[in-house]
Protein backbone atom coordinates (compact mmCIF):
# COMPACT_ATOMS: atom_id res chain seq x y z
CA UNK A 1 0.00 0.00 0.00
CA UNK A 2 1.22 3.20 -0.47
CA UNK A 3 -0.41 6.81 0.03
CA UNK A 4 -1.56 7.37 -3.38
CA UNK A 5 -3.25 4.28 -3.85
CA UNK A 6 -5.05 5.13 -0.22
CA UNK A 7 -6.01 8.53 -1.38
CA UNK A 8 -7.43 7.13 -4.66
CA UNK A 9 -9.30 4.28 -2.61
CA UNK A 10 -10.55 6.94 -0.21
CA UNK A 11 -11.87 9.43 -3.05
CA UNK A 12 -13.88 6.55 -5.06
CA UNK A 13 -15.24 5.60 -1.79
CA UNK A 14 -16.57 9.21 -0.82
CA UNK A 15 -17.87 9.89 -4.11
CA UNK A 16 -19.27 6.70 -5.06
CA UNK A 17 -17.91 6.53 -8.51
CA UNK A 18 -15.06 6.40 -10.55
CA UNK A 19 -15.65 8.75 -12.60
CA UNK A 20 -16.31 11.80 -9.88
CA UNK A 21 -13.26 10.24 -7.98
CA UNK A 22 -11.02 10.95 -11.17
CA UNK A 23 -12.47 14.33 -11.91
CA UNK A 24 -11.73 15.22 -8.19
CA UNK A 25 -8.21 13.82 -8.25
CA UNK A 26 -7.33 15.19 -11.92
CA UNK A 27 -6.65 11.63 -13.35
CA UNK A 28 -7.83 9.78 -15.93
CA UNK A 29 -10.48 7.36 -14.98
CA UNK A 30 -9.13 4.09 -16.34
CA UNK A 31 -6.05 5.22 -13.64
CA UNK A 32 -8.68 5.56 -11.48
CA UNK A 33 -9.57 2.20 -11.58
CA UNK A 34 -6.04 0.50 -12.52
CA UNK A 35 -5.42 1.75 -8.65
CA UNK A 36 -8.21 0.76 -7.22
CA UNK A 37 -7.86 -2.83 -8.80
CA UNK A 38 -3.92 -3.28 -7.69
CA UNK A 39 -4.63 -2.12 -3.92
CA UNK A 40 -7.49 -4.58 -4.39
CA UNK A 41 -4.94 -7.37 -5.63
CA UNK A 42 -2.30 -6.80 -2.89
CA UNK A 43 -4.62 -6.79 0.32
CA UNK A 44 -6.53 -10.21 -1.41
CA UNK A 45 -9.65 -8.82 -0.93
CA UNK A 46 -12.18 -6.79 -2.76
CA UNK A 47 -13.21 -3.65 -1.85
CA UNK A 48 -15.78 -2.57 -3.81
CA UNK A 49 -19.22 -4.02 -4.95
CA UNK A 50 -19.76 -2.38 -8.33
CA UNK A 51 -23.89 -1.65 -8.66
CA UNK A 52 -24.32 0.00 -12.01
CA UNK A 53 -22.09 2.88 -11.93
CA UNK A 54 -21.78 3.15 -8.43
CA UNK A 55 -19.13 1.79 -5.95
CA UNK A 56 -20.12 0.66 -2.92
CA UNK A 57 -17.83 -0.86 0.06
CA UNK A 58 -17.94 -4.10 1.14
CA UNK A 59 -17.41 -4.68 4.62
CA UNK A 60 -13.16 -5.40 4.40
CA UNK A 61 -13.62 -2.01 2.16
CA UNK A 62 -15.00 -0.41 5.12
CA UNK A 63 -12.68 -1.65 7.85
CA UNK A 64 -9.58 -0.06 5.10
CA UNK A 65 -11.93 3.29 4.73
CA UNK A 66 -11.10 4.16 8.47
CA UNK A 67 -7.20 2.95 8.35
CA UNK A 68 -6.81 5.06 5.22
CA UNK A 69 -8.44 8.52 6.96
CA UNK A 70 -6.08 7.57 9.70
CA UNK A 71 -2.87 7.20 8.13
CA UNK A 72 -3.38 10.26 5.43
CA UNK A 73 -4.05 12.60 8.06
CA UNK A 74 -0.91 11.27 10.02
CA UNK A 75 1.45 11.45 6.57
CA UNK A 76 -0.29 15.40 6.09
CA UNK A 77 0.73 16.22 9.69
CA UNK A 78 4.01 15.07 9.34
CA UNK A 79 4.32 16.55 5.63
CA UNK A 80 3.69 20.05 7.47
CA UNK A 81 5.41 19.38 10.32
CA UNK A 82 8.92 19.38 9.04
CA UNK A 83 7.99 22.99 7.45
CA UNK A 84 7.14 24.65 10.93
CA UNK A 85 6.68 28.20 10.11
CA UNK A 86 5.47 27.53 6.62
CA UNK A 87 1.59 26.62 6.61
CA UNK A 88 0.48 24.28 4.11
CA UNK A 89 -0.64 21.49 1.94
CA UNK A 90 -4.30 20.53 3.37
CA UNK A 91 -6.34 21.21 6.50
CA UNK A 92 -10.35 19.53 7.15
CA UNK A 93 -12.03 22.00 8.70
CA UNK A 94 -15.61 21.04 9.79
CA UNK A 95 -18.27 23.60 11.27
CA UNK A 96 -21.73 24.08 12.19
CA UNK A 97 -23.90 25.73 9.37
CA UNK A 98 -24.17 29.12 11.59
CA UNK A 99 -20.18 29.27 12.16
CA UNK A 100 -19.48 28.46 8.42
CA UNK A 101 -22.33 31.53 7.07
CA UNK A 102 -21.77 34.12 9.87
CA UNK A 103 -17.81 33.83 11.13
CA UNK A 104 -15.94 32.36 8.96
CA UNK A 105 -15.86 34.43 5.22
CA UNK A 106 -13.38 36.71 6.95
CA UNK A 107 -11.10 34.66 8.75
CA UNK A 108 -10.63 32.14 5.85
CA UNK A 109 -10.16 35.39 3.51
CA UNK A 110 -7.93 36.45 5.70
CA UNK A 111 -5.81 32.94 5.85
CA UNK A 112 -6.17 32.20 2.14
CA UNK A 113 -4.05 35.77 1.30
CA UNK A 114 -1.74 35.12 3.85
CA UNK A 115 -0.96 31.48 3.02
CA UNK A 116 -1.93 30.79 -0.54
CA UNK A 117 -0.27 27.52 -0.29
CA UNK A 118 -2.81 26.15 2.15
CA UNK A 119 -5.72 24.26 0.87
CA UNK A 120 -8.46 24.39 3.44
CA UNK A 121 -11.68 22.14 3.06
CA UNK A 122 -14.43 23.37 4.82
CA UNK A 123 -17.35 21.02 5.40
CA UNK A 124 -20.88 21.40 7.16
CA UNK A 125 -22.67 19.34 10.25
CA UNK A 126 -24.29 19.60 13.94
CA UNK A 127 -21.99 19.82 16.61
CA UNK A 128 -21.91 16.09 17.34
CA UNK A 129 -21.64 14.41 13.91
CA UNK A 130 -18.49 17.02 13.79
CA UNK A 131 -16.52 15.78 16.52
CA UNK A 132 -17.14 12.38 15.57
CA UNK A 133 -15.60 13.36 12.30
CA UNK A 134 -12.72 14.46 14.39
CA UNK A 135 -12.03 11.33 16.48
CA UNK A 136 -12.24 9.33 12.99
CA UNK A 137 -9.40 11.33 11.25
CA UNK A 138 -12.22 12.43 8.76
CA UNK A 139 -11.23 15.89 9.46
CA UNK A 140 -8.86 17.60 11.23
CA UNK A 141 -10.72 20.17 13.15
CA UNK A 142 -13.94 21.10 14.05
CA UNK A 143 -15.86 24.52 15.19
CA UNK A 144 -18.74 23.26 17.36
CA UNK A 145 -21.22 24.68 20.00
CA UNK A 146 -20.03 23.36 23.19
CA UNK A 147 -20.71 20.89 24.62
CA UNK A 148 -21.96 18.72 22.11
CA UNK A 149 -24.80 16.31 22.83
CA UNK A 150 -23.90 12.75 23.00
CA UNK A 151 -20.24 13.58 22.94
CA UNK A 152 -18.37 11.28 25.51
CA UNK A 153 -17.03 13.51 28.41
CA UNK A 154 -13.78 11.81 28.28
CA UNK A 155 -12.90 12.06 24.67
CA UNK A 156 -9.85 12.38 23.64
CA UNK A 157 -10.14 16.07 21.94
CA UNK A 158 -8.80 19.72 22.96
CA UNK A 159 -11.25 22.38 22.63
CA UNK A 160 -10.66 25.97 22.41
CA UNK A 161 -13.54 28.62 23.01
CA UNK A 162 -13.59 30.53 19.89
CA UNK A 163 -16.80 32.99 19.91
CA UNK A 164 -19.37 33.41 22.03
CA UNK A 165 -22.86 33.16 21.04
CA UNK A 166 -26.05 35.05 21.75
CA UNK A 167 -28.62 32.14 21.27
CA UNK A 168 -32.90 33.35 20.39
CA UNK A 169 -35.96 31.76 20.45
CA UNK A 170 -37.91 32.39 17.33
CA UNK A 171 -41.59 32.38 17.66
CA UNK A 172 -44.60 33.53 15.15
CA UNK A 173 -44.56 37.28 14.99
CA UNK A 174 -47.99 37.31 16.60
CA UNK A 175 -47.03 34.93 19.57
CA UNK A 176 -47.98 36.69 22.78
CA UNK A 177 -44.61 37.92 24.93
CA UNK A 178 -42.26 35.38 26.60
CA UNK A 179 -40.99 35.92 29.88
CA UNK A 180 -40.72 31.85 30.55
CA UNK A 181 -41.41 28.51 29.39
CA UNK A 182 -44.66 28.93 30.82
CA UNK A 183 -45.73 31.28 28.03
CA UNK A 184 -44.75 29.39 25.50
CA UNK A 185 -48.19 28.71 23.01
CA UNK A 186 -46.42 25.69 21.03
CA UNK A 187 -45.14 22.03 21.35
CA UNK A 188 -43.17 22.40 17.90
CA UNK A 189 -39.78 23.02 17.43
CA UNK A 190 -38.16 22.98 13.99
CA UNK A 191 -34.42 22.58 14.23
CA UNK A 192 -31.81 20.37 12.61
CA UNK A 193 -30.99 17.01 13.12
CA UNK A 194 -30.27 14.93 16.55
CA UNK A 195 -26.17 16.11 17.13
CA UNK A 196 -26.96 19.76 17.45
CA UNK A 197 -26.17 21.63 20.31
CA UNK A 198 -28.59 24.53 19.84
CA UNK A 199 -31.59 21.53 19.54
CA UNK A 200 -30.67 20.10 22.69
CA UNK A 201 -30.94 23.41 24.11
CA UNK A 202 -34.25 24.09 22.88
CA UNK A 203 -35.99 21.17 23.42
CA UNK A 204 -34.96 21.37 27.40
CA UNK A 205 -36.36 25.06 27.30
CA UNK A 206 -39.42 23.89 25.86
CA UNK A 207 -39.55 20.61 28.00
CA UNK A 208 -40.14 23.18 31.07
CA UNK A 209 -43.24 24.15 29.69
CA UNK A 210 -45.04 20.46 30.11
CA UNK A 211 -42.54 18.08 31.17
CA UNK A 212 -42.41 16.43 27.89
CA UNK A 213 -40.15 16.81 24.96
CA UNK A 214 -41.82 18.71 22.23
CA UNK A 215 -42.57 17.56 18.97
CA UNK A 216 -39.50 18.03 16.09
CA UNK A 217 -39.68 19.47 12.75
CA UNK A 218 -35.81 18.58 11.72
CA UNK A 219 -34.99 20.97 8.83
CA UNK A 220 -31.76 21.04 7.01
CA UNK A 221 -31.09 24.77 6.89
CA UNK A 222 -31.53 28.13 9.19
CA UNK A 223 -33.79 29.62 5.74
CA UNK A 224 -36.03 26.55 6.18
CA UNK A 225 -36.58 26.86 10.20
CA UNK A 226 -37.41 30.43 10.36
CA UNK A 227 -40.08 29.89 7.11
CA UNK A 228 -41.97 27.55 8.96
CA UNK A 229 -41.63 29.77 12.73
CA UNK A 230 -42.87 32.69 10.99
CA UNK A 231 -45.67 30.46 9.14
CA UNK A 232 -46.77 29.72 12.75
CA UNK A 233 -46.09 26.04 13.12
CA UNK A 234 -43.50 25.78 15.48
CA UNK A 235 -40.68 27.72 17.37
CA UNK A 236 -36.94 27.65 16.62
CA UNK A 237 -33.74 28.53 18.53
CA UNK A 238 -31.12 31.00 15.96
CA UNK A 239 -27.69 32.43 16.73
CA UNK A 240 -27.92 36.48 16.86
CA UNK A 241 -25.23 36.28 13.68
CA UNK A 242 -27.60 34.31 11.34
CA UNK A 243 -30.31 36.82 12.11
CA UNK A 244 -27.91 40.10 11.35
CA UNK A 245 -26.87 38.50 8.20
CA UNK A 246 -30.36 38.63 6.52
CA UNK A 247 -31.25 41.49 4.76
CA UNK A 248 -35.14 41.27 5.22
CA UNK A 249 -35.12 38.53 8.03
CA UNK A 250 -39.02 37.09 8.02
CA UNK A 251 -41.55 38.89 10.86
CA UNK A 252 -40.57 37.09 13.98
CA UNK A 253 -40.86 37.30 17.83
CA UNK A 254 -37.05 36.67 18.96
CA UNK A 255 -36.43 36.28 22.81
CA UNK A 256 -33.01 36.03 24.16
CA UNK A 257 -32.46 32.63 25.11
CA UNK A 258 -28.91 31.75 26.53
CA UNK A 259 -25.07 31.95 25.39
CA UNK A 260 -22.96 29.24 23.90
CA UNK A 261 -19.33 28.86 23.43
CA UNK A 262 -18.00 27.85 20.01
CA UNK A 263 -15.04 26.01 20.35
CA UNK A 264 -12.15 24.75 18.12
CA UNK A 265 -11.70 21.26 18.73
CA UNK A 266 -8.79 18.88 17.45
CA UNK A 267 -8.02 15.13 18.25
CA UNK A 268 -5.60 15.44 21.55
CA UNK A 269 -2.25 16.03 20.54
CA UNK A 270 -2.28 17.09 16.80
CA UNK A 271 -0.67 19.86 15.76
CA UNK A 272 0.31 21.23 12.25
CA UNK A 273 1.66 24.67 11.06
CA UNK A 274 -1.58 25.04 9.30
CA UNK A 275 -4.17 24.40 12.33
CA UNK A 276 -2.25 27.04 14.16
CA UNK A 277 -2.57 29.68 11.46
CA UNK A 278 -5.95 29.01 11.42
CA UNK A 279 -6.27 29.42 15.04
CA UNK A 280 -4.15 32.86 14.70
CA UNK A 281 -6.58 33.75 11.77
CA UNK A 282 -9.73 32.93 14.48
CA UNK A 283 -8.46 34.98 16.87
CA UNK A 284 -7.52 37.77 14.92
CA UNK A 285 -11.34 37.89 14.45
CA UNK A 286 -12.26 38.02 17.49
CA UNK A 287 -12.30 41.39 19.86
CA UNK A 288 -11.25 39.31 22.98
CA UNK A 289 -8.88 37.03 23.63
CA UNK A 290 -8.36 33.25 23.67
CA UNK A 291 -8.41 30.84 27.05
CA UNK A 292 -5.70 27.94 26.48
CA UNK A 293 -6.96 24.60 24.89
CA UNK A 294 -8.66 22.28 27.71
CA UNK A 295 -8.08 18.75 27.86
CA UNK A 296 -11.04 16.16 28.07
């Protein structure tokens, strides 16, 4: 095995095709498969179940899809490593949909002109999902709402608060005032999936209200739960930043619900040139400064 064959293997297996896979790597497809074939040949086992045009992994191909996120991240640390004060090559970044829309664009703008050399892929996910992405190599680093439901108190990550922020209830525009859960007129709340912080947090607002868990509406995207809050169906819980970023946000009722960290995490122990430039870039956006990474 070597890395190239790994980081082929891993591409076909993310995109599910051969022919993505090769116009992601910039190869030739019959390369593409030529690879995939001679890792297949060497381990004496097959990896993938070809349906159609799809590639699917069979269960050895699976157990390989978690050495091979393991051992390209450690080769990409190392590769930066031995270049110290030159960031580089590729950093993961993972964040919640809020983070990566409302405090990111300048901090990545800001890190992409000062180190063109770094190639930073940014993906999307609740809080949860993210940190599990983490602790499986998958990516590198993570900006999360803290802490993260499900999340084992004792994994092995460091997390370093980031921003701080103001967290809203989002009711119809005609719901009568809210000074408590008491007031509260629904048993609805539209939010994203089960992994994200800011759910968590309003379901055990609304829970107050009854004693029971209300009724979810999961939604994929901020857009889509404040449509259906100001249609009347249900409430939602929104960062402050999502709501300043809208030009014409809908007619709401927004209470001030609570504050939440957003942390930086990273698997215990990593370091590379390029997570610490991103970390300078972070805190250069920020107007206060940063407490040292905790342990868990």
């Amino acid at each position: 095995m070597d890395l190239a064959a790994l980081e082929i293997f891993r591409t076909v297996a993310a995109e599910g095709s051969v022919t993505r896979a090769a116009e992601r790597l910039g190869r030739v497809q019959s390369n593409v498969t030529t690879r995939v074939q001679q890792l297949e040949e060497q381990l004496g086992a097959t990896l993938f179940l070809r349906e159609g045009k799809r590639m699917v992994l069979t269960p050895a191909g699976a157990s390989l899809r978690g050495y091979a996120d393991r051992l390209l991240a450690l080769a990409e640390e190392a590769r930066q490593c031995v270049h110290p004060g030159q960031p580089g090559g590729r950093l993961r970044l993972g964040a919640m949909e809020s983070t990566a829309a409302a405090r990111l664009p300048q901090p990545l703008a800001q890190l992409h002109a000062q180190w063109p050399g770094l190639v930073l892929e940014l993906s999307t996910a609740p809080s949860r999902q993210l940190v599990e992405q983490v602790l499986s190599h998958t990516i590198d680093c993570a900006l999360v709402a803290w802490p993260p439901p499900g999340v084992d108190a004792d994994a092995p990550v460091e997390h370093t608060p980031v921003f701080t922020e103001t967290l809203l209830l989002a009711l119809p525009a005609d719901h009568p005032a809210v000074a408590s859960p008491a007031d509260l007129q629904l048993d609805t709340l539209a939010a994203f999936s089960t992994g994200c912080t800011y759910r968590r947090m309003g379901e055990a607002y609304m829970q107050q209200r009854s004693g029971t868990p209300p009724q979810v509406l999961e939604l994929a995207s901020y857009h889509a739960i404040l449509a259906c809050v100001a249609a009347g169906r249900c409430a939602g819980v929104v960062p402050c930043a999502v709501i300043d970023l809208m030009r014409e946000p809908p007619a709401l009722r927004l209470v001030p619900l609570m504050d939440c960290d957003t942390v930086l995490v990273h698997r215990r122990g990593y370091q590379s040139p390029a997570l610490a430039a991103l970390h300078a870039a972070l805190r250069a956006s920020t107007a206060s400064s940063l407490p040292e990474p905790i342990s868990r």
